[in-house]
Protein backbone atom coordinates (compact mmCIF):
# COMPACT_ATOMS: atom_id res chain seq x y z
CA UNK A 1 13.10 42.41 -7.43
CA UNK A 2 15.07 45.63 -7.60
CA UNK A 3 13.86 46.66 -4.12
CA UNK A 4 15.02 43.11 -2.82
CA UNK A 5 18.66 43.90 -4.09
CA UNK A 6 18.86 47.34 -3.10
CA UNK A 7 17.76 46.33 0.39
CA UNK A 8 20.26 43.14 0.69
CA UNK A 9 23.12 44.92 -1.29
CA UNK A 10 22.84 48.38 -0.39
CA UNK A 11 21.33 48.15 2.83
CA UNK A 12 19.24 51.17 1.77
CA UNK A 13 15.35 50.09 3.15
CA UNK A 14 14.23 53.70 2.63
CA UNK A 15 14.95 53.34 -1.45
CA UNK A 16 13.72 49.90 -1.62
CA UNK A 17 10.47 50.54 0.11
CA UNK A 18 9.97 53.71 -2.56
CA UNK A 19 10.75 51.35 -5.19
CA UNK A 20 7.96 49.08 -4.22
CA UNK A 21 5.51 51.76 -3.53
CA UNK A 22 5.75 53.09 -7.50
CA UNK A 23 5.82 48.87 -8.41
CA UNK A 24 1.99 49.67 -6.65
CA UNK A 25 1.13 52.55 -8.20
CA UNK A 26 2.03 50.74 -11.61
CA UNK A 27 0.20 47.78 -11.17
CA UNK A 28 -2.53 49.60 -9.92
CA UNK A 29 -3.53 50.69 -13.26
CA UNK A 30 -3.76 46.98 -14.62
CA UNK A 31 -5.77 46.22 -11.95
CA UNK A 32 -8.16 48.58 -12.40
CA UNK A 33 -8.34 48.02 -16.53
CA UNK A 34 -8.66 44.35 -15.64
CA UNK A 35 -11.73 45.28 -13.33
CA UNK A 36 -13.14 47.48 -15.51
CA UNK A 37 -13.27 44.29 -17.64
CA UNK A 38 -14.76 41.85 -15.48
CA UNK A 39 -16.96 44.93 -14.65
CA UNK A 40 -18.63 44.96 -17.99
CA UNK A 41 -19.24 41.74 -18.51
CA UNK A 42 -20.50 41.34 -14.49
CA UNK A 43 -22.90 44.23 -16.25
CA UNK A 44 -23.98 41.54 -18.87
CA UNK A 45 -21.67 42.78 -21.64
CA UNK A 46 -19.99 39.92 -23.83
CA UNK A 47 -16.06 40.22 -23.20
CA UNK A 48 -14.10 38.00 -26.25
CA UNK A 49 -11.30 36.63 -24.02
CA UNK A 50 -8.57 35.69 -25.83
CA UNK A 51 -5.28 34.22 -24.96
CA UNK A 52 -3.36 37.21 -24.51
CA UNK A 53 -6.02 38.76 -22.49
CA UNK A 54 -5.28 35.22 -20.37
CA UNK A 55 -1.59 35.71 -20.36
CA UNK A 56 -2.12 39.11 -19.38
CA UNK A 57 -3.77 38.11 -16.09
CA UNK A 58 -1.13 35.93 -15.33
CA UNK A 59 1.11 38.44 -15.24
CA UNK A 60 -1.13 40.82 -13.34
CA UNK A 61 -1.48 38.54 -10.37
CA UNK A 62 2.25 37.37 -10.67
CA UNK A 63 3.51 40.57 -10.29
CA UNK A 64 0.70 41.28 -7.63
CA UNK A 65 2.32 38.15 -5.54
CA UNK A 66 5.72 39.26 -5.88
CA UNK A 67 5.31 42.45 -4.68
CA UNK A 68 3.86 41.11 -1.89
CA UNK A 69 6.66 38.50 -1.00
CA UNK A 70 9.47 41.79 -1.58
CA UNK A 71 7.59 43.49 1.05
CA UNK A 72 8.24 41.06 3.00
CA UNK A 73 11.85 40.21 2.34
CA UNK A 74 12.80 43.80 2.17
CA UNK A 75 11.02 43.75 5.82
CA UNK A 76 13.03 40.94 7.17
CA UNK A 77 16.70 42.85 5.98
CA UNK A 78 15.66 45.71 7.93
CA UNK A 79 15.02 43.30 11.06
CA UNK A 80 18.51 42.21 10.01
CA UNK A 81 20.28 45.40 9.69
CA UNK A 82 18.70 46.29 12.85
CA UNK A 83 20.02 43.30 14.69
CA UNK A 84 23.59 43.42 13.07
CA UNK A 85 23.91 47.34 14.09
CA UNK A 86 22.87 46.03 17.63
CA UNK A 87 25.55 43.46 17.77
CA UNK A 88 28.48 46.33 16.83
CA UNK A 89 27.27 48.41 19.45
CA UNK A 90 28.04 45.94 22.37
């Protein structure tokens, strides 16, 4: 979300797309502790899920979807910034 405002408000795509790529690198490491999980038990070993384990994943894929969608909006104000420096120029 921080990328978002930096690339509306600040206009700064550079900083916002650096901000997303550490978001990746963070969530990266949940990931990979929730796959060692589902690793283990794939392996036959009995997991005790419990409801923070659950709320957990929610967040995981949450965050994992909103990174996504601030890729994409930090994308389209760059498309923006590029069309409204186009427009001064004529």
């Amino acid at each position: 979300m921080e990328a978002i405002s930096i690339a509306r408000d600040e206009q700064d795509i550079d900083a916002a797309r650096q901000l997303i790529a550490e978001a990746h690198q963070s969530i990266l490491k949940a990931h990979r502790a929730q796959m060692g999980l589902i690793t283990k038990e794939a392996q036959g070993e009995r997991i005790n899920v419990t409801f923070l384990m659950v709320h957990a994943q929610d967040h995981v894929m949450t965050t994992m979807a909103v990174m996504d969608l601030a890729e994409e909006v930090v994308n389209l104000y760059e498309q923006i910034n590029e069309i409204k420096r186009g427009a001064c120029q004529k």
